[in-house]
N, C-alpha and C. Protein backbone atom coordinates (compact mmCIF):
# COMPACT_ATOMS: atom_id res chain seq x y z
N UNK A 1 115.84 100.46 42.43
CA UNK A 1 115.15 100.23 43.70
C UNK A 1 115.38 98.80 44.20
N UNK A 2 115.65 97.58 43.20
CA UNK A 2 115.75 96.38 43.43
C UNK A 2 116.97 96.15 44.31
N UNK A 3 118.30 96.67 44.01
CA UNK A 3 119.19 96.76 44.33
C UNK A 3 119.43 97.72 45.40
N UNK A 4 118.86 98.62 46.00
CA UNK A 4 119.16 99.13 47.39
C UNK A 4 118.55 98.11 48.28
N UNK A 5 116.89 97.21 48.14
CA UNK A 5 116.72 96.75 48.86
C UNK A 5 116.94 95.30 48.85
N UNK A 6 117.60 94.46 47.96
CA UNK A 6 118.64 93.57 48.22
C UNK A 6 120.21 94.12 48.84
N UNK A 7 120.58 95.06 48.85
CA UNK A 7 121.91 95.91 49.54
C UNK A 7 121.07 95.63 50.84
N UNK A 8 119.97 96.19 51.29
CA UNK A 8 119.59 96.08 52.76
C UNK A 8 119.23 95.09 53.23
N UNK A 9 119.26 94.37 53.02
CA UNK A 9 118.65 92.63 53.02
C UNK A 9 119.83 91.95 53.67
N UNK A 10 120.72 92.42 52.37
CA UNK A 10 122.17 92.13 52.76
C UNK A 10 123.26 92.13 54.51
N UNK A 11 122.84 93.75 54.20
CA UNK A 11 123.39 94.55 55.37
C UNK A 11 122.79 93.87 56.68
N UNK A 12 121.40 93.23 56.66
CA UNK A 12 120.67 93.09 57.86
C UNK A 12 120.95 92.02 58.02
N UNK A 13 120.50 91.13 56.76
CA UNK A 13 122.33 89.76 57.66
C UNK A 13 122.98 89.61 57.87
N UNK A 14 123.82 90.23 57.25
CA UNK A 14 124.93 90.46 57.95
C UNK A 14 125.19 90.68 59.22
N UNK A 15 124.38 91.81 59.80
CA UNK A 15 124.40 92.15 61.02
C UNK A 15 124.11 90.75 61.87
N UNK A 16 122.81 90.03 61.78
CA UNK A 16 123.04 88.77 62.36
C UNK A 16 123.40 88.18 62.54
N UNK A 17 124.38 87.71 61.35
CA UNK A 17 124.75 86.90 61.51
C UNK A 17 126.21 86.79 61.99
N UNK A 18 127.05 88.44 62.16
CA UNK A 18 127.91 88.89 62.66
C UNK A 18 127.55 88.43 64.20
N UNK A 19 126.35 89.12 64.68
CA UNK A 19 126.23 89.25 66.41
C UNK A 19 125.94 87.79 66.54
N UNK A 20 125.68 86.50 65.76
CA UNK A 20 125.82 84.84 66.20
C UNK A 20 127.19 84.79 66.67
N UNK A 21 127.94 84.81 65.46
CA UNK A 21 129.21 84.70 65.49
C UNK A 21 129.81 85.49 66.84
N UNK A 22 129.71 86.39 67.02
CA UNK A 22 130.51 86.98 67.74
C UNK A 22 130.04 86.36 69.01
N UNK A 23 128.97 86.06 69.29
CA UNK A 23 128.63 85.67 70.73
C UNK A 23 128.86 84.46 71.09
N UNK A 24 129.33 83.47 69.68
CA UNK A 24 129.35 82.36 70.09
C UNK A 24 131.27 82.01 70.23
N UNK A 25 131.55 83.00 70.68
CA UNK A 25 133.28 82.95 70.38
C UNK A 25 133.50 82.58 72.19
N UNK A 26 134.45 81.75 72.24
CA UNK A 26 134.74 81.17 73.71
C UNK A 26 135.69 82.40 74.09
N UNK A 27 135.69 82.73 75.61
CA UNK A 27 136.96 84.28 76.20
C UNK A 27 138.67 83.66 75.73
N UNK A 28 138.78 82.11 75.67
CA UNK A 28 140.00 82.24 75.25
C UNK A 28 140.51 82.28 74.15
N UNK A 29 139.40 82.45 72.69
CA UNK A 29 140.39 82.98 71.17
C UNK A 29 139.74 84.46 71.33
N UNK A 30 139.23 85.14 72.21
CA UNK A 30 139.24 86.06 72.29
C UNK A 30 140.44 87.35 71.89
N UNK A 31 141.17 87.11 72.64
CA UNK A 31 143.08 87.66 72.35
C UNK A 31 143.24 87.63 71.06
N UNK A 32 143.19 86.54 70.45
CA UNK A 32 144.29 86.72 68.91
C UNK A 32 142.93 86.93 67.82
N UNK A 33 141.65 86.48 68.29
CA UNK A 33 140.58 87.46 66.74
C UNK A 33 140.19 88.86 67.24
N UNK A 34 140.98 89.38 68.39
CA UNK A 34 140.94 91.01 68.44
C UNK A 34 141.75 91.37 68.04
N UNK A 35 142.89 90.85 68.02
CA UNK A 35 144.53 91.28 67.31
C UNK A 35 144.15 91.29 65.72
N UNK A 36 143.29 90.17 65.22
CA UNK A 36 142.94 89.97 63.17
C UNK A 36 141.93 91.14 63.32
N UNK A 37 141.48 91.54 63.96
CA UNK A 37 140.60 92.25 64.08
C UNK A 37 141.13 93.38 63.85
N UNK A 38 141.99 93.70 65.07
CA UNK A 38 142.89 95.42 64.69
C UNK A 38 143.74 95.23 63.54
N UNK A 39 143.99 93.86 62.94
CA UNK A 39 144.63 94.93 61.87
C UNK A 39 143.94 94.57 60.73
N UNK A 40 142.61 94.24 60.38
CA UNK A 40 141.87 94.75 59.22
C UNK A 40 141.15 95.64 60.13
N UNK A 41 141.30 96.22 60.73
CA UNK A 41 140.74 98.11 60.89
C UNK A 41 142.07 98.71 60.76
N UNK A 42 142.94 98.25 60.05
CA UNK A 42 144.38 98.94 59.94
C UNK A 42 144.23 99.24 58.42
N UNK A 43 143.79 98.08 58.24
CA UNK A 43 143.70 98.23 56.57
C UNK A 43 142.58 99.21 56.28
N UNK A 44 141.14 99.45 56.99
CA UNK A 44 140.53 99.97 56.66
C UNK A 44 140.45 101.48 56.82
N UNK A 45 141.38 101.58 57.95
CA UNK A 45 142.14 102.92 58.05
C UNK A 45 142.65 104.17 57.09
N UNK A 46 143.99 102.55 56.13
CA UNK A 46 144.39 103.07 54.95
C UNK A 46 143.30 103.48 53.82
N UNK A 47 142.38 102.32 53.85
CA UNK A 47 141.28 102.57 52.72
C UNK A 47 140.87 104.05 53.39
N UNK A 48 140.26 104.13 54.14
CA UNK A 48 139.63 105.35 54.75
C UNK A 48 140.48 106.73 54.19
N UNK A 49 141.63 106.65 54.75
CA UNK A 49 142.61 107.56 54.01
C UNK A 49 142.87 107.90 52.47
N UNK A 50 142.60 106.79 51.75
CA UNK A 50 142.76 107.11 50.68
C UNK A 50 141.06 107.85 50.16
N UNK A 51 140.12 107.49 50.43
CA UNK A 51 138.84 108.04 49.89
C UNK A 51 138.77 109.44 50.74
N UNK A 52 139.57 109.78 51.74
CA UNK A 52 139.24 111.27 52.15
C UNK A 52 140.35 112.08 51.72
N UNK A 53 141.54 111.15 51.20
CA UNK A 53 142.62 111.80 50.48
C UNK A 53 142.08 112.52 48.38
N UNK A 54 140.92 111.91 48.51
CA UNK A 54 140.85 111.58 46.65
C UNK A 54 140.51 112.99 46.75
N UNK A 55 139.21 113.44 47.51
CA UNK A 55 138.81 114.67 46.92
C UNK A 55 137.83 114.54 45.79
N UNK A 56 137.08 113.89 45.18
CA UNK A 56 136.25 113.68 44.41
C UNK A 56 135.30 114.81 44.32
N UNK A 57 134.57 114.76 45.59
CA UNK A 57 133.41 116.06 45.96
C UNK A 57 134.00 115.58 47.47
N UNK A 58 132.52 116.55 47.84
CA UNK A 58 132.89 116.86 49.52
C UNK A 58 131.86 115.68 50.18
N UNK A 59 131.23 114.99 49.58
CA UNK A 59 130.43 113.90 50.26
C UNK A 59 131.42 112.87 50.63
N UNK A 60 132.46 112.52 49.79
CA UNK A 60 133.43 111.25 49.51
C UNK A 60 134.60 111.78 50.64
N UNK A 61 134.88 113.08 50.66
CA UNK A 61 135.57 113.83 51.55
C UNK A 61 135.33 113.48 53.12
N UNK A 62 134.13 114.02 53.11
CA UNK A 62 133.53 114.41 54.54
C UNK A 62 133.24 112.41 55.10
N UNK A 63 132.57 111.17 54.18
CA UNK A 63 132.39 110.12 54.50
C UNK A 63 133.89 109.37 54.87
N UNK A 64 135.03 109.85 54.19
CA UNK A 64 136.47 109.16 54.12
C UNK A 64 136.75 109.26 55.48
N UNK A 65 136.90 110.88 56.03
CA UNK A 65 137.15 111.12 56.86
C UNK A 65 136.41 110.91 58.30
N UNK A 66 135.17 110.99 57.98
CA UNK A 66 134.31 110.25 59.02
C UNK A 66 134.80 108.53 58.83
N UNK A 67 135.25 108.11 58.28
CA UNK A 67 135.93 106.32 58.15
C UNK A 67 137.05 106.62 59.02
N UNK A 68 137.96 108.04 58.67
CA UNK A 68 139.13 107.31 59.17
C UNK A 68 139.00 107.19 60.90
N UNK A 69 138.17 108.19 61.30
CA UNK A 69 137.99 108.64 62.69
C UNK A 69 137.26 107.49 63.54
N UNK A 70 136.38 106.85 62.95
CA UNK A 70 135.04 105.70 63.23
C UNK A 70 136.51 104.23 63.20
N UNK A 71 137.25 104.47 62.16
CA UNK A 71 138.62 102.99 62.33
C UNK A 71 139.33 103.05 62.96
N UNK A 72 139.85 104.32 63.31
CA UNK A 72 141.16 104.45 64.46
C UNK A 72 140.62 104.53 65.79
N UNK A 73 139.24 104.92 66.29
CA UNK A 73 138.89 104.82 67.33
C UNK A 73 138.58 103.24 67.79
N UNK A 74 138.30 102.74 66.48
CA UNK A 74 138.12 100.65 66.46
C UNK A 74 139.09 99.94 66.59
N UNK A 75 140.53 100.77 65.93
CA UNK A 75 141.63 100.53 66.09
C UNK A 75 142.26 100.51 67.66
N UNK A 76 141.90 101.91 67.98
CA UNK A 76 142.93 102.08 69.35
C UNK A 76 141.93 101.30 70.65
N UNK A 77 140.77 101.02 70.25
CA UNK A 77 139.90 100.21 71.46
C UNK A 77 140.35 99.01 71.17
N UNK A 78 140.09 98.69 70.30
CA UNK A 78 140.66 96.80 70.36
C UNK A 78 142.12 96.77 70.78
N UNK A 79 143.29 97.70 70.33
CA UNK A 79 144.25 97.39 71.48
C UNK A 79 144.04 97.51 72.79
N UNK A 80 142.95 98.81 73.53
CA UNK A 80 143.47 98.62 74.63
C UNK A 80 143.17 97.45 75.48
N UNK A 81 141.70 96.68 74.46
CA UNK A 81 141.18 95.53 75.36
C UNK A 81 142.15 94.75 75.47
N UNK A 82 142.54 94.30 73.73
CA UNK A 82 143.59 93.27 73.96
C UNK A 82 144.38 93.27 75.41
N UNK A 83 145.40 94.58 75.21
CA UNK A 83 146.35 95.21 76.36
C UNK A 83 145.65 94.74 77.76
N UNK A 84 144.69 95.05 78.25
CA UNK A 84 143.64 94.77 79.73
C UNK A 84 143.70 93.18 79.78
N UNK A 85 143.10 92.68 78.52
CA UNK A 85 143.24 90.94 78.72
C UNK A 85 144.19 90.30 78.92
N UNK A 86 145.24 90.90 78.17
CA UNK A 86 146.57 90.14 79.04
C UNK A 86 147.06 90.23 79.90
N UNK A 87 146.63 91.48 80.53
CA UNK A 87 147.05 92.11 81.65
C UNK A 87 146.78 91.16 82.57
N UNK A 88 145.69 90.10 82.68
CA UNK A 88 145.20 89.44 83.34
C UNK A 88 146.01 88.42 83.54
N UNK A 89 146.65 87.89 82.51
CA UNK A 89 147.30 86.74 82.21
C UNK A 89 148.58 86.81 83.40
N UNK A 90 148.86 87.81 83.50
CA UNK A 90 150.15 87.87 84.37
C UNK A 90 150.36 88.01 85.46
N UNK A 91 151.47 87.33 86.16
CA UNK A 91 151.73 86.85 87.45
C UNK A 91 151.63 88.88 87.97
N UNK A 92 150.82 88.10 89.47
CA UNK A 92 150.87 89.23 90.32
C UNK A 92 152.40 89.41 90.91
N UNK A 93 153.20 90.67 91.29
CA UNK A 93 153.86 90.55 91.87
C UNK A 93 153.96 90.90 93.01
């Protein structure tokens, strides 16, 4: 019991201290920590793949695969922002 609710303790700072961070990021390193960004959801992709690849039971199954779907959708949004933000960058013609 000690240990789920230090795990949640955990988790809930995290969360804070994620949404500081993130809010305190200026729009111009915006571009390249969405790019580090997509590709550790690249990696977590693979991880994802491999825990819905193991087959263990169907909990590890059904959670893998709910990862890989929840990373590639994190995956393909952070490109398209990236993609939109630069879009900006460039001369009208």
């Amino acid at each position: 019991m000690d240990l789920l609710i230090a795990g949640i303790t955990i988790f809930v700072l995290a969360i804070f201290v994620g949404f500081e961070i993130i809010t305190k990021i200026p729009p111009t390193l915006h571009t390249p920590l969405m790019s580090g960004s997509n590709a550790i959801s690249g990696i977590t992709v693979v991880g994802a793949l491999l825990s819905a690849g193991s087959q263990h039971t169907m909990l590890t199954t059904t959670l893998g695969f709910l990862a890989v779907v929840f990373a590639t959708i994190n995956v393909v949004g952070g490109f398209l922002v990236t993609n939109r933000m630069l879009a900006m960058f460039k001369k009208k013609s």
